[in-house]
C-alpha atoms as a PDB file:
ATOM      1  CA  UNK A   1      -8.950  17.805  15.035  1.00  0.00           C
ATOM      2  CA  UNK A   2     -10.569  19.435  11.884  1.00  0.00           C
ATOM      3  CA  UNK A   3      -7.927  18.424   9.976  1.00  0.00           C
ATOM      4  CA  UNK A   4      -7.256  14.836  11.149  1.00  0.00           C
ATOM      5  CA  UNK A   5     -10.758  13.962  10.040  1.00  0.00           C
ATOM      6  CA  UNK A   6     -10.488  15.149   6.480  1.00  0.00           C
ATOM      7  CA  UNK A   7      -9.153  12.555   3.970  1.00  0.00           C
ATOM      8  CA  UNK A   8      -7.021  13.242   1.416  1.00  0.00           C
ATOM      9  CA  UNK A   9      -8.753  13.546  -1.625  1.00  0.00           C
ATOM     10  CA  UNK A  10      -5.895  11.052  -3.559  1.00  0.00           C
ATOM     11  CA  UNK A  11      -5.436   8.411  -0.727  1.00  0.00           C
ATOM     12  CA  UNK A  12      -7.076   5.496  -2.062  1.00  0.00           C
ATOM     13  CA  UNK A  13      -5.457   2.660  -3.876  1.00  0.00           C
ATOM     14  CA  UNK A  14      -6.627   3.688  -7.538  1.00  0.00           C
ATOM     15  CA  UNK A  15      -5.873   7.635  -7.008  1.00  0.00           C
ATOM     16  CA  UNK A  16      -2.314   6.642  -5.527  1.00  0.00           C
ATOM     17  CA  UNK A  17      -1.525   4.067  -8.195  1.00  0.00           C
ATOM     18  CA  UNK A  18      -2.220   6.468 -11.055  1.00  0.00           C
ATOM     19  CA  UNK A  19      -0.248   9.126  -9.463  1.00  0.00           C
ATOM     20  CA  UNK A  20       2.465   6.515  -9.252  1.00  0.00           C
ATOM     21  CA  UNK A  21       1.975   5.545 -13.156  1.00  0.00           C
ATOM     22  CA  UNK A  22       1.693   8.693 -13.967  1.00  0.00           C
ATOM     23  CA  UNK A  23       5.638   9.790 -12.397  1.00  0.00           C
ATOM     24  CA  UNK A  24       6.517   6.640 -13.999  1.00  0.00           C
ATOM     25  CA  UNK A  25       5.388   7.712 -17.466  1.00  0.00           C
ATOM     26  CA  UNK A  26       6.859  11.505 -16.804  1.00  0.00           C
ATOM     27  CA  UNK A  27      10.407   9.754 -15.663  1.00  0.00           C
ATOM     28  CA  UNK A  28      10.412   7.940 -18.931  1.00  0.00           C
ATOM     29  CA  UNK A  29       9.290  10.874 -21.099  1.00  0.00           C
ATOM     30  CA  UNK A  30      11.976  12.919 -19.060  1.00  0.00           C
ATOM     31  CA  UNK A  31      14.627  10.250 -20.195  1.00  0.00           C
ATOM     32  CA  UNK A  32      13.891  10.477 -23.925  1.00  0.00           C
ATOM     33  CA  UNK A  33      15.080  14.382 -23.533  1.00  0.00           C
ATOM     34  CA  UNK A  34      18.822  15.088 -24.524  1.00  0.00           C
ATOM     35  CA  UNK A  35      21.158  15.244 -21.692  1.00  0.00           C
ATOM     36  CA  UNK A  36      21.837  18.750 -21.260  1.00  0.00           C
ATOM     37  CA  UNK A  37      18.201  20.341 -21.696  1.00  0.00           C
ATOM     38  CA  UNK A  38      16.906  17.620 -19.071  1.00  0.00           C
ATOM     39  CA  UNK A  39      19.385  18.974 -16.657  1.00  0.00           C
ATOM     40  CA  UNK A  40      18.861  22.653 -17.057  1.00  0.00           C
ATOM     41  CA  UNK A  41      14.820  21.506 -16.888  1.00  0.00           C
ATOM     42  CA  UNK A  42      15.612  19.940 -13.777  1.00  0.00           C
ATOM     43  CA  UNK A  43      17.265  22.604 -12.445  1.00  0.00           C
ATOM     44  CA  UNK A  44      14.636  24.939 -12.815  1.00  0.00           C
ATOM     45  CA  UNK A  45      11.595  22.797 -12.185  1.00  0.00           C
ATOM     46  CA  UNK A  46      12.857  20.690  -9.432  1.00  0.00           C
ATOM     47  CA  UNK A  47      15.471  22.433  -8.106  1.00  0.00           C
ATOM     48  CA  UNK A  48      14.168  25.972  -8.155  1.00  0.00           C
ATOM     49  CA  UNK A  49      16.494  27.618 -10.234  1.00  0.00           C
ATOM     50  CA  UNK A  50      15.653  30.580 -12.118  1.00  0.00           C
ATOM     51  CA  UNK A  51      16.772  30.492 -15.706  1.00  0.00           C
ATOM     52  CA  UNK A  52      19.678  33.312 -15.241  1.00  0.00           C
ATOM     53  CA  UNK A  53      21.219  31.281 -12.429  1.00  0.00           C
ATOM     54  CA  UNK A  54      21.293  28.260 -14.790  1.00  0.00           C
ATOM     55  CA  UNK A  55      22.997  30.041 -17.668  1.00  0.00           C
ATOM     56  CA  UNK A  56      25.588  30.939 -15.276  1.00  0.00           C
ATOM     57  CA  UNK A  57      25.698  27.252 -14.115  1.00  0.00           C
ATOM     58  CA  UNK A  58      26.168  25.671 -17.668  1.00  0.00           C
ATOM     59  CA  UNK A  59      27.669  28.647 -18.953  1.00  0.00           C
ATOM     60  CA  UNK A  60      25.190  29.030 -21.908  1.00  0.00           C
ATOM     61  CA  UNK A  61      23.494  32.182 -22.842  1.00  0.00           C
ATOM     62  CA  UNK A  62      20.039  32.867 -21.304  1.00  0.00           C
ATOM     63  CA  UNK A  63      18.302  32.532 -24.156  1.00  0.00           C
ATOM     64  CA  UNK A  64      19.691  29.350 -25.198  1.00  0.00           C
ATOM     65  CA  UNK A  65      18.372  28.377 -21.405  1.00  0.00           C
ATOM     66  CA  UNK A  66      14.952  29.048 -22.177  1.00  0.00           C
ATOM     67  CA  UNK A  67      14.859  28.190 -25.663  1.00  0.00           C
ATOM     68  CA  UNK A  68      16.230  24.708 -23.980  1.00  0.00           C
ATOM     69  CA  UNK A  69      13.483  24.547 -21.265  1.00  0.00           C
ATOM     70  CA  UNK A  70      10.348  25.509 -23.590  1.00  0.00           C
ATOM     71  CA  UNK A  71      11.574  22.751 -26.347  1.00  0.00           C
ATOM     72  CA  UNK A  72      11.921  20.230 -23.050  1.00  0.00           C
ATOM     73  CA  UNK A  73       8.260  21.121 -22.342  1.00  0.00           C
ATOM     74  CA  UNK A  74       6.949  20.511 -25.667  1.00  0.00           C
ATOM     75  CA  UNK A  75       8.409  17.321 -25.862  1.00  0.00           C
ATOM     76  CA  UNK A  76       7.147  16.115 -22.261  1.00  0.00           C
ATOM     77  CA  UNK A  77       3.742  17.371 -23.200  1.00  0.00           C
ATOM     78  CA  UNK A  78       3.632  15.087 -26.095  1.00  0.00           C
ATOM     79  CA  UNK A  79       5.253  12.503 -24.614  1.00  0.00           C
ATOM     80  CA  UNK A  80       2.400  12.609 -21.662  1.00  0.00           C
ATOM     81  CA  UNK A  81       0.068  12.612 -23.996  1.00  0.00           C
END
């Protein structure tokens, strides 16, 4: 019962249609990376991957992987601003 009367803190209109600009504006900074460091990002940060099991995927060295997914994050964090 507790729980049912609590409101989630980012269920009003304006909270829920900046969350939605704000995966817009990630999807489009996400498309501006090249094609293989997007994937291996997406692999570890939405799929759960850890960055050995990705070099094995794409067959690149590990530190290729994470020199891949810290360049990817640089770029997304200017791109968000």
């Amino acid at each position: 019962e507790f729980m049912q009367s609590r409101e989630d803190p980012a269920s009003g209109p304006a909270d829920l249609a900046a969350l939605s600009q704000d995966a817009r504006r990630l999807r489009d900074c996400l498309d501006e990376l090249e094609e293989g460091p997007r994937k291996i990002l997406l692999q570890v940060y939405y799929n759960g991957m850890t960055y050995n099991e990705v070099a094995g995927l794409v067959g690149a060295p590990l530190a290729t992987v994470k020199s891949w997914v810290r360049r990817s994050l640089i770029s997304l964090q200017e791109c968000m601003g």
